[in-house]
Protein backbone atom coordinates (compact mmCIF):
# COMPACT_ATOMS: atom_id res chain seq x y z
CA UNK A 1 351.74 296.10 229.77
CA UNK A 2 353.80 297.55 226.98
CA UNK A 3 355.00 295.61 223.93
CA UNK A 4 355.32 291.85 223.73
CA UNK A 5 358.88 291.69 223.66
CA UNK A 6 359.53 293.80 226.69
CA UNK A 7 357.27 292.42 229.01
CA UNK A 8 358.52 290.91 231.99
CA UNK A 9 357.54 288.04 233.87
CA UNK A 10 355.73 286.48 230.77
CA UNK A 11 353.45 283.71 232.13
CA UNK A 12 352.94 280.24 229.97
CA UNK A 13 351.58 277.79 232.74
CA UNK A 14 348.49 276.82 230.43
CA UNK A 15 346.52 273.67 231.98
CA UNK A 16 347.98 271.10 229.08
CA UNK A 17 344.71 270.00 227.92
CA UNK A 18 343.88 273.85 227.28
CA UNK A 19 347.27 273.80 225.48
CA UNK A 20 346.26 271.08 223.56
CA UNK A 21 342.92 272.31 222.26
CA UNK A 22 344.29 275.73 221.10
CA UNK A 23 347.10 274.05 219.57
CA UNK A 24 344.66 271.27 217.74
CA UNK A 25 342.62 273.98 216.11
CA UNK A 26 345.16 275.80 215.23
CA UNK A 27 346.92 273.11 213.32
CA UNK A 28 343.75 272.43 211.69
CA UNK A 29 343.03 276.01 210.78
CA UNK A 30 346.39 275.65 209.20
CA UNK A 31 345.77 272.39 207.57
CA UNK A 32 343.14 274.11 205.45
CA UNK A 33 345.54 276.96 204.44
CA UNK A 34 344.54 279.39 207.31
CA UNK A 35 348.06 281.01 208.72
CA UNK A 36 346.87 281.28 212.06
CA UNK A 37 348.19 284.30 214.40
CA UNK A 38 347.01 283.76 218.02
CA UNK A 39 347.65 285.56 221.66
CA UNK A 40 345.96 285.63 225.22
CA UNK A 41 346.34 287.83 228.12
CA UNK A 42 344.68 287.75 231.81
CA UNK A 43 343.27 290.73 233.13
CA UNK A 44 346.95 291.80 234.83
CA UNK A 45 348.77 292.03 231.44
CA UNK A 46 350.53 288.05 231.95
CA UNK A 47 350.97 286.48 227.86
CA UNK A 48 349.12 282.98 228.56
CA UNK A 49 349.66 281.69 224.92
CA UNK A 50 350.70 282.92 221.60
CA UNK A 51 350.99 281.92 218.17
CA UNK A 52 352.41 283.80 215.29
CA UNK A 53 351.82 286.40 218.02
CA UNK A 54 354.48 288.93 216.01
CA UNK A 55 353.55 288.15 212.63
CA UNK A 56 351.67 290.75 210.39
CA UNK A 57 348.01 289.72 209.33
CA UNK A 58 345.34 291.38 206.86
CA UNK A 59 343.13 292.23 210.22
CA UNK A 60 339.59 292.87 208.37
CA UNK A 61 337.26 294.62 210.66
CA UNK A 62 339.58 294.13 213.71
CA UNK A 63 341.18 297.17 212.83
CA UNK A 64 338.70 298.97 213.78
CA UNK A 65 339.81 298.05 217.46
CA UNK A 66 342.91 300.11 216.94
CA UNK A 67 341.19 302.80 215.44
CA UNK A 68 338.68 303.13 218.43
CA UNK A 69 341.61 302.65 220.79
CA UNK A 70 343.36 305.39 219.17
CA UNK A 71 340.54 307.69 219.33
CA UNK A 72 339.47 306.84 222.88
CA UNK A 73 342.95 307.83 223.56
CA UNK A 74 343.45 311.09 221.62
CA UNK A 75 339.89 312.41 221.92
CA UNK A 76 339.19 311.11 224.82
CA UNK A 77 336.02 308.72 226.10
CA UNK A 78 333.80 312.04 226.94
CA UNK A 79 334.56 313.86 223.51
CA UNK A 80 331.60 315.64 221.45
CA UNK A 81 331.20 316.53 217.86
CA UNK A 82 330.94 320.45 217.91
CA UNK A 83 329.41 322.13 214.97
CA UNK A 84 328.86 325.62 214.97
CA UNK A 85 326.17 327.92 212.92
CA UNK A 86 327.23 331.19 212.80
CA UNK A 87 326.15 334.26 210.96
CA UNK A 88 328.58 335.73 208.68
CA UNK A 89 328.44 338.80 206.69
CA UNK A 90 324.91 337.86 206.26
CA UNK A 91 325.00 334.55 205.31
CA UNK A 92 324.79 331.03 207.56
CA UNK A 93 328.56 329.24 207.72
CA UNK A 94 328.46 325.90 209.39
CA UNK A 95 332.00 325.47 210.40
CA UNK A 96 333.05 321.59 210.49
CA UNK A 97 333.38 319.13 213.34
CA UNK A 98 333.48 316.09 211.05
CA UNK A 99 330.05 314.52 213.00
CA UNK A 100 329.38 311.26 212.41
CA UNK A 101 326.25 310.97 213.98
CA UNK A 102 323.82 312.81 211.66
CA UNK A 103 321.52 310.27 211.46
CA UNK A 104 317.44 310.11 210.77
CA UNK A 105 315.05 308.76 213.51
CA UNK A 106 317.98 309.29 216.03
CA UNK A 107 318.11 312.80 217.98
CA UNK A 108 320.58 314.45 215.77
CA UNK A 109 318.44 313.81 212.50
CA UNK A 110 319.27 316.31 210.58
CA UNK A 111 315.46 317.65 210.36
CA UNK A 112 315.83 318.12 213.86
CA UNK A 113 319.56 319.75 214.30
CA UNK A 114 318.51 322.18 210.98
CA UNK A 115 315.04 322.61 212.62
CA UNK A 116 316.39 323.51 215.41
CA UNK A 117 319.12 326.37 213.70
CA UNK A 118 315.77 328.01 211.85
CA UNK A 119 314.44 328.49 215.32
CA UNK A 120 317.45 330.16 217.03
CA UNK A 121 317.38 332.33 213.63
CA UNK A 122 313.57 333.25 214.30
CA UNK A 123 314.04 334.24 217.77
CA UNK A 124 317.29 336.90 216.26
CA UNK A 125 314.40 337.94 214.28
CA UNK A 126 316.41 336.56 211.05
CA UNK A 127 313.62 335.67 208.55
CA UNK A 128 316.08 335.71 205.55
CA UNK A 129 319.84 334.84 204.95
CA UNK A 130 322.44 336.03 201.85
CA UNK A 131 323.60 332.28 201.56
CA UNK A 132 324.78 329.18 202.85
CA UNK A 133 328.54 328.78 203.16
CA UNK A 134 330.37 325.43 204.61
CA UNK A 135 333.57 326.29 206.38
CA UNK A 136 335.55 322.66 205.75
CA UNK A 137 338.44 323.83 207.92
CA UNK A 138 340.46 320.80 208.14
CA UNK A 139 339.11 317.99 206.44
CA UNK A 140 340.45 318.05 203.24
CA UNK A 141 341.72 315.56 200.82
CA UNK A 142 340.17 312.25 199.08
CA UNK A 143 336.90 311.04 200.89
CA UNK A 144 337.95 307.54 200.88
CA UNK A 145 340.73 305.27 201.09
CA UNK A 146 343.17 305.06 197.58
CA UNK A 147 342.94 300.82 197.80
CA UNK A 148 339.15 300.76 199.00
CA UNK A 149 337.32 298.00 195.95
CA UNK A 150 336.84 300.73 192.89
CA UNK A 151 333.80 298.63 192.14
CA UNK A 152 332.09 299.05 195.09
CA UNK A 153 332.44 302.36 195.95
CA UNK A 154 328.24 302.75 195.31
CA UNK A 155 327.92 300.57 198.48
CA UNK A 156 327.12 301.74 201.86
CA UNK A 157 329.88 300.06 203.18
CA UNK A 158 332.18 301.97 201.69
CA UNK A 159 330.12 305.48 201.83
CA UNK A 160 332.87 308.37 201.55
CA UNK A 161 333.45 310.96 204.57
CA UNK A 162 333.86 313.98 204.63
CA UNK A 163 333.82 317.73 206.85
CA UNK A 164 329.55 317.23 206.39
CA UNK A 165 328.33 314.47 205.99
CA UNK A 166 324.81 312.98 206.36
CA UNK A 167 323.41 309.11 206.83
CA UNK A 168 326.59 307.93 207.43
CA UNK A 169 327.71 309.37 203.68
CA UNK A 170 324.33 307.25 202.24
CA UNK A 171 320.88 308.02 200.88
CA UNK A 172 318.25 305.59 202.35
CA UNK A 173 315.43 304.70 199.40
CA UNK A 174 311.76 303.06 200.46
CA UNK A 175 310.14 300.75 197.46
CA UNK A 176 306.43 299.55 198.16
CA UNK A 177 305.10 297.52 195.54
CA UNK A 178 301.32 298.08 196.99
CA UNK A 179 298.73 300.18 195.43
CA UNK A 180 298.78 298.42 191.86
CA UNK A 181 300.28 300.04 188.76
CA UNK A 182 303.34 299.01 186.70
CA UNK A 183 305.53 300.42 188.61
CA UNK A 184 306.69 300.32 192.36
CA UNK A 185 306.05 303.38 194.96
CA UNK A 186 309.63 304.65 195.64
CA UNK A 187 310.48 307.45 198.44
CA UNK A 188 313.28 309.47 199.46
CA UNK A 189 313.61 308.69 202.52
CA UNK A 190 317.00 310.41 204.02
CA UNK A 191 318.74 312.65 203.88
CA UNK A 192 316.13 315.55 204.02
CA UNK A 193 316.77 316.92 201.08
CA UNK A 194 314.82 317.90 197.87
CA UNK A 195 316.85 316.19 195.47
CA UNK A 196 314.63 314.75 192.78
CA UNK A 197 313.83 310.65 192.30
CA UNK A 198 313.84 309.61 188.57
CA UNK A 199 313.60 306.36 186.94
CA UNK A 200 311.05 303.58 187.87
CA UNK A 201 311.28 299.95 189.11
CA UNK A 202 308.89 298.08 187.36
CA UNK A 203 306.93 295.62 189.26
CA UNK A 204 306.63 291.79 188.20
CA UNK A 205 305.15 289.05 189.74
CA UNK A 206 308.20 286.64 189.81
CA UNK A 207 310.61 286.80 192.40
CA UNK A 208 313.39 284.93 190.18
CA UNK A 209 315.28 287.49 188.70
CA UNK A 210 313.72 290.39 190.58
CA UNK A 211 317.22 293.32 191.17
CA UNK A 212 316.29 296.81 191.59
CA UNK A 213 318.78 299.55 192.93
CA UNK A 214 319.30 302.90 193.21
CA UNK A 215 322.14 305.65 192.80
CA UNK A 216 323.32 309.13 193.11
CA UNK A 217 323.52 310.44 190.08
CA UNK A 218 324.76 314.63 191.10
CA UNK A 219 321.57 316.09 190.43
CA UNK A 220 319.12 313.46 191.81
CA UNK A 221 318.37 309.60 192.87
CA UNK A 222 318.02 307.29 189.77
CA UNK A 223 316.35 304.29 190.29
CA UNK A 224 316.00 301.08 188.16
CA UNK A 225 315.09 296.93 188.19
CA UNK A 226 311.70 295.26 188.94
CA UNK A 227 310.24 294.50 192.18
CA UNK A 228 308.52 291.72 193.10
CA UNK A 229 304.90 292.56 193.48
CA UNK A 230 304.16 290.14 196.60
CA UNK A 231 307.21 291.26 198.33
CA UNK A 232 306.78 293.57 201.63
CA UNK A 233 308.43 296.54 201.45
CA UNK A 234 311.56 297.10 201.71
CA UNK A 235 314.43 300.41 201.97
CA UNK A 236 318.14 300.03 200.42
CA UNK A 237 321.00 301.84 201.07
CA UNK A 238 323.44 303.28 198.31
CA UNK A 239 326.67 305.60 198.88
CA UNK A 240 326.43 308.94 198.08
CA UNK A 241 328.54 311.36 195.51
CA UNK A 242 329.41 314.13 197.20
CA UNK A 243 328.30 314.34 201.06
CA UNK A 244 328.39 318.28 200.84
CA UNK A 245 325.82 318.14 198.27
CA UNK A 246 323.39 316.59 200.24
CA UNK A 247 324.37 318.23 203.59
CA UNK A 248 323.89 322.21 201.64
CA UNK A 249 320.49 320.92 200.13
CA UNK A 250 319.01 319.30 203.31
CA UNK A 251 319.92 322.50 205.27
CA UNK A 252 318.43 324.71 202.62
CA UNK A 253 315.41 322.70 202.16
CA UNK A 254 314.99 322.59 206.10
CA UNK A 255 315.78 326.21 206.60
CA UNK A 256 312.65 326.90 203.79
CA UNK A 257 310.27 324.64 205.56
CA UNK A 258 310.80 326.41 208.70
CA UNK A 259 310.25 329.84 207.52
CA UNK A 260 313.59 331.26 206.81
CA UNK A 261 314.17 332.17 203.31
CA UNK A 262 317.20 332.64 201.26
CA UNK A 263 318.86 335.40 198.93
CA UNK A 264 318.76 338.41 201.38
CA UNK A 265 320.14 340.26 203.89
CA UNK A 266 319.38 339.23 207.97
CA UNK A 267 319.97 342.67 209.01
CA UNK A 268 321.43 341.21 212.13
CA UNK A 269 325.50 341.28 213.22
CA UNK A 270 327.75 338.40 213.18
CA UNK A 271 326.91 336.10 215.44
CA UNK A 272 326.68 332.41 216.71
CA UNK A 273 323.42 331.09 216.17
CA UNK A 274 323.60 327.78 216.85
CA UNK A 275 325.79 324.81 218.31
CA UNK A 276 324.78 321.22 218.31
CA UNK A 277 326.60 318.43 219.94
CA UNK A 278 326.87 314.76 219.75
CA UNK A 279 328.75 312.08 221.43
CA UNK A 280 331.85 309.98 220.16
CA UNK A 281 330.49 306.96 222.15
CA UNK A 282 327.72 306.61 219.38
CA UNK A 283 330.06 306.39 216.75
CA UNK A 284 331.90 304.11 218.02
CA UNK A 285 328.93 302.10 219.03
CA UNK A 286 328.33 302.00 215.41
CA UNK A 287 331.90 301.35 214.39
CA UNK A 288 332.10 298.46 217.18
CA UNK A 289 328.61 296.53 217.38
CA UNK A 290 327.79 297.58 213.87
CA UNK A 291 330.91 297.27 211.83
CA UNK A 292 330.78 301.03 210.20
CA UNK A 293 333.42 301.31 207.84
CA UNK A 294 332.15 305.26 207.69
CA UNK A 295 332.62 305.82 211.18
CA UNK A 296 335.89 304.16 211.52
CA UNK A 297 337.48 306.69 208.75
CA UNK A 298 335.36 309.77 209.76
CA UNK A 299 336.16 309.40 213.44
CA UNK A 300 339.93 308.61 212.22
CA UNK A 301 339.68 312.17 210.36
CA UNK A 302 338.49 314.17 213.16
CA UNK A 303 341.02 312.35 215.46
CA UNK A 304 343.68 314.17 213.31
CA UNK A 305 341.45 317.28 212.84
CA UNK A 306 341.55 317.39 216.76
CA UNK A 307 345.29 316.18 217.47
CA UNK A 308 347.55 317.94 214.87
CA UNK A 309 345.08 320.25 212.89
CA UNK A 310 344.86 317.61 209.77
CA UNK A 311 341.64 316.32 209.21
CA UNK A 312 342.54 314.54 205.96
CA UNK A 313 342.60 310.71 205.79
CA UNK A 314 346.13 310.70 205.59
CA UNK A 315 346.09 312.94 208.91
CA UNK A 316 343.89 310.98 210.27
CA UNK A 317 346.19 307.54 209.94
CA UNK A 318 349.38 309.79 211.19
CA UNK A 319 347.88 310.58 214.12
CA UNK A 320 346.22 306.99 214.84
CA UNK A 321 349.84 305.65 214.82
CA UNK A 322 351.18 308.18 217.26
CA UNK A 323 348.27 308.07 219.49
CA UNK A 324 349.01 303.69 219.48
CA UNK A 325 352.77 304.31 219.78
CA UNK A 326 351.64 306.06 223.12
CA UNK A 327 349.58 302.98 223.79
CA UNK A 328 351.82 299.77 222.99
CA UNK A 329 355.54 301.65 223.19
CA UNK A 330 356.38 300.37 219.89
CA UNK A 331 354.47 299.87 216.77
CA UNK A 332 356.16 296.11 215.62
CA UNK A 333 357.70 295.81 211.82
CA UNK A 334 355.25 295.15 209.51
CA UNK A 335 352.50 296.82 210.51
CA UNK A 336 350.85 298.55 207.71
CA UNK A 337 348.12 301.10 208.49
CA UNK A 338 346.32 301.53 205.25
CA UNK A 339 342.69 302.79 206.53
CA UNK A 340 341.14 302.75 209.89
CA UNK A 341 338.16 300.28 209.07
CA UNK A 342 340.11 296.99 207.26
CA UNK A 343 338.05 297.46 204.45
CA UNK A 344 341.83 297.77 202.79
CA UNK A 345 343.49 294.35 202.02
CA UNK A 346 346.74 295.88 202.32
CA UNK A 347 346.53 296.94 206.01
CA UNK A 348 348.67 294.83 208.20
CA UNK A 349 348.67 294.64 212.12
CA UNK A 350 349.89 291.56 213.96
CA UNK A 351 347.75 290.18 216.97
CA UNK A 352 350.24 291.11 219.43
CA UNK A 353 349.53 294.52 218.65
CA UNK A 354 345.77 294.13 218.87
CA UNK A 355 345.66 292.58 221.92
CA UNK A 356 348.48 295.04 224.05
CA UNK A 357 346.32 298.28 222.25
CA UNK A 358 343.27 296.70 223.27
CA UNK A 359 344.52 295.93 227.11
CA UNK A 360 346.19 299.26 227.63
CA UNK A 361 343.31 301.16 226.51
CA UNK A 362 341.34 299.37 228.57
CA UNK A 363 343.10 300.78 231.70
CA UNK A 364 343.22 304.04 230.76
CA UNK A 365 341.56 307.10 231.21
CA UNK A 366 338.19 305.93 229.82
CA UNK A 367 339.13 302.62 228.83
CA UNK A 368 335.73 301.45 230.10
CA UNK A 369 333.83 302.61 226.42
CA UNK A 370 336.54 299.97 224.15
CA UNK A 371 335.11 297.38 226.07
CA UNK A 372 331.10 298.99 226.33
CA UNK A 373 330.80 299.13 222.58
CA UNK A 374 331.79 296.01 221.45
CA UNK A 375 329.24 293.06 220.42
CA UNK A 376 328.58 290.54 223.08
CA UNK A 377 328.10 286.84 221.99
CA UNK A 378 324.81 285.79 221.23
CA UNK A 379 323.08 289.14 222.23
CA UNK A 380 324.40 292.37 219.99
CA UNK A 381 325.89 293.66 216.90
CA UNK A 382 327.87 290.80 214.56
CA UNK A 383 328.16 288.51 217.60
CA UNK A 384 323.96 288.36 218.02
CA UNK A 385 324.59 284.68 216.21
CA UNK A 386 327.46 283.60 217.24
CA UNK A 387 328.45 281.05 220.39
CA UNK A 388 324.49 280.57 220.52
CA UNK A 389 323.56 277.56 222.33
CA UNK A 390 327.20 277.52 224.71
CA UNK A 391 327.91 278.69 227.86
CA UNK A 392 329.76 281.66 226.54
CA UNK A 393 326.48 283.75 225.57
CA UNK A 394 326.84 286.48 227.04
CA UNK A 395 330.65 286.58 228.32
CA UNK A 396 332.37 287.46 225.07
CA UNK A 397 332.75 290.80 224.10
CA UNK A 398 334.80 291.08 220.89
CA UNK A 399 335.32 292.23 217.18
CA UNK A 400 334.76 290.16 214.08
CA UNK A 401 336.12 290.68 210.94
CA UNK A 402 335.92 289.36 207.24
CA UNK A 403 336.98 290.44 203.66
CA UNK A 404 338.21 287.61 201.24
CA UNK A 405 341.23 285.98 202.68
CA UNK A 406 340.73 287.17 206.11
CA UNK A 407 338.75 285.90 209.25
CA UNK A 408 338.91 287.31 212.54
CA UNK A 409 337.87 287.73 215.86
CA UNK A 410 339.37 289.83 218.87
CA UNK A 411 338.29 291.16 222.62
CA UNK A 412 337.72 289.77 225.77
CA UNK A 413 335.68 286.52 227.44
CA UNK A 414 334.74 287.30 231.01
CA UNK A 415 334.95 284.27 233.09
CA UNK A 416 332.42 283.15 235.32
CA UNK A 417 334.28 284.10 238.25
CA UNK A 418 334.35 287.66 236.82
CA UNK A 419 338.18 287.15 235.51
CA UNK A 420 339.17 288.44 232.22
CA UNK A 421 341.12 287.29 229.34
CA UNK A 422 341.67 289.64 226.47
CA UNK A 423 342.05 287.55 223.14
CA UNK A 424 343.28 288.13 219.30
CA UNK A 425 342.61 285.92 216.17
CA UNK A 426 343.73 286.67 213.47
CA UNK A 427 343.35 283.88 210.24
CA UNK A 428 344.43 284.63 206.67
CA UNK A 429 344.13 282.35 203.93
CA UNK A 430 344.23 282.67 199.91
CA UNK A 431 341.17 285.22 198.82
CA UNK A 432 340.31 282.43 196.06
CA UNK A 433 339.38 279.97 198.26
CA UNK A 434 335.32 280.25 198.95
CA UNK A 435 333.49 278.56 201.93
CA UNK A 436 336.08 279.00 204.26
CA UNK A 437 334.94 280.93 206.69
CA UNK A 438 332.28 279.21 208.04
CA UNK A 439 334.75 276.67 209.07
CA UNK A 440 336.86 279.01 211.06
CA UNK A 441 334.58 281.15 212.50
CA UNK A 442 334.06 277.49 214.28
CA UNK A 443 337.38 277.15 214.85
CA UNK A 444 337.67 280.23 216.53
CA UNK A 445 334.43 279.81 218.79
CA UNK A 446 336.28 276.99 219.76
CA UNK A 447 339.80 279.31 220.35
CA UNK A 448 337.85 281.37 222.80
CA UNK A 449 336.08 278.35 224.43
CA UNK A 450 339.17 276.97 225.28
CA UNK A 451 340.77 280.14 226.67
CA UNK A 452 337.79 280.49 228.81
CA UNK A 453 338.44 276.99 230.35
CA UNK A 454 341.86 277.78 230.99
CA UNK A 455 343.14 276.78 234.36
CA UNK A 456 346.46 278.64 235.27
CA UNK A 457 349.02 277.53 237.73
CA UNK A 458 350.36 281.15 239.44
């Protein structure tokens, strides 16, 4: 299956009450300002319906299925993060893979990975090291998308990349409000590093009124608001400055823990010392089931790091298009790639090309891991509430997506025969409009119901 225009033998013998009940919701979708963009497939490539199927959308989080279709198909489904810790001229470089995956209470938590460097340095009988230096390589450039919200850049959902980068680009604060006092118990709790917290959050016994945050402010964590005193406790998430920062100081303060100290010669020749490795499949786990804006950019980055020796963002959306180009035969007019997450309201993709990127990297060469990661209806990721209480729970794996103006959902329902039907939704109405979604989120739990039913004549 190539491009929707040059496939032959294109199959429309939908059961007409099927035909009907796609058509119905569509029109109502469209009756309450929803342009509605819709295509199927069966599992041997044959177009059962479309709608708008060559029309460009806003895709929200649905383009992250291009961008993990891209990188199963440049990186390949067995690829692993590679960072190296090597020993130069007496100090440590840590030469960049662009690894998503250094997360805490997971086994590449950076306590561990950096715990486990200051042991290969003990057994070289290394107890001291000139310096720390980060060998970027590659990944150069602005950490973030040029159109991502400027207001909400402190968010973790849009947490900037980066050659290191820690958390997923976030520092994770714990408030307790137990213990008494005026003031809350707040902890650093990742990354590891020594970074100072300053500030208080007061604690008051309403819950009316009760914000509290906390930021990155270069030099430490500040933290403000009141806490409600009753409340359990809870940890929040902010983006961090400068990913570097934290990645240098949670190495260092590691490194000290563990017995090797810095500011002095090793006494030992150049050397690797270390090289840890993590798995692509976890990101995109993340990216898939959890929505990760971070890991849809990072793994974008180190998809051009890896493919044409640009690990910027703009390198990183070059080589997404010519690794889909290989997949679909031709990207269709008006197609904007803006970002690889759909964070950006100016990308553009048309549901045509979801659904032929989605199908032909399903059969290829590890095609299996699009379809492993996504969320499965009623059971995982953004789809754990959705289609409860139908038949389907269980049998659709697919990607949702939202930002104002946009709804979306694309992927696959498995029949109960075992057939397949790969599927793209794609609704955008005017960003001004609130309440929306609700309605077609319905609508398109409906969509999918009805292509599940589907009864074709051969």
């Amino acid at each position: 299956m190539r491009w929707l225009g040059t496939v032959g033998g294109v199959l429309f013998a939908l059961a007409s009450l099927r035909a009907q009940t796609i058509a119905r919701e569509i029109e109502a979708a469209e009756a309450l300002g929803a342009r509605t963009g819709v295509v199927v497939c069966d599992g041997d490539g044959r177009i059962l319906w479309k709608n708008r199927a060559t029309e460009a959308f806003a895709p929200a989080s649905n383009m992250k299925l291009l961008t993990a279709a891209a990188c199963i198909a440049g990186l390949g489904a067995e690829h692993a993060f590679e960072t190296t810790f090597s020993l130069r001229s007496g100090r440590l470089a840590v030469i960049a893979s662009g690894d998503p995956n250094w997360i805490h209470d997971s086994v590449h938590a950076p306590e561990v990975v950096f715990g486990e460097v200051a042991a290969a340095l003990r057994r070289l009988g290394v107890k001291t090291i000139a310096g720390i230096e980060l060998d970027r390589g590659t990944f150069v450039g602005p950490d973030r998308p040029a159109d991502w919200p400027p207001d909400q850049l402190y968010t973790y959902y849009c947490a900037p990349t980066g050659p290191f980068v820690l958390e997923q680009g976030t520092l994770l604060v714990a408030i307790d409000g137990a213990g008494g006092g005026a003031d809350a118990h707040v902890e650093l709790v990742a990354p590891p590093a020594d970074l100072p917290v300053r500030g208080a959050i007061a604690l008051v016994d309403a819950k009316k009124g009760a914000t509290y945050g906390a930021s990155d402010v270069g030099d430490a964590v500040l933290v403000r608001g009141k806490f409600p005193r009753r409340s359990p406790p809870v940890q929040i998430r902010s983006a961090v400055r400068n990913p570097a920062v934290w990645f240098e100081a949670s190495l260092r303060r590691v490194l000290t823990a563990n017995g090797i100290s810095l500011g002095g010669d090793p006494g030992v020749r150049d050397q690797v010392v270390h090289t840890h490795r993590s798995e692509l499949r976890q990101a995109l786990l993340r990216m898939l089931e959890d929505s990760s804006n971070f890991d849809a950019e990072q793994c974008l980055r180190v998809l051009g790091d890896r493919t044409a020796r640009d690990g910027s963002l703009a390198g990183g959306l070059a080589a997404m298009h010519s690794q889909l180009e290989k997949l679909v035969g031709r990207i269709p007019e008006g197609v904007v790639l803006r970002d690889g997450s759909g964070l950006s309201k100016d990308s553009r993709v048309t549901p045509g090309l979801l659904l032929v990127a989605m199908y032909s990297a399903s059969r290829s060469k590890g095609g299996a891991l699009l379809r492993d990661c996504l969320p499965v209806s009623g059971q995982s990721g953004t789809l754990a509430d959705r289609f409860v209480g139908t038949p389907l729970v269980g049998r659709v794996h697919a990607k949702t997506g939202w930002i104002r103006g946009v709804s979306s959902l694309s992927g696959l329902v498995v029949g109960r025969s075992g057939s397949v039907r790969w599927f793209s939704i794609l609704m955008n109405y005017d960003p001004k409009t609130n309440g929306l979604n609700k309605d077609l989120k319905a609508a398109q739990e409906r969509i999918v119901a009805a292509i599940d039913a589907m009864d074709v004549e051969r």
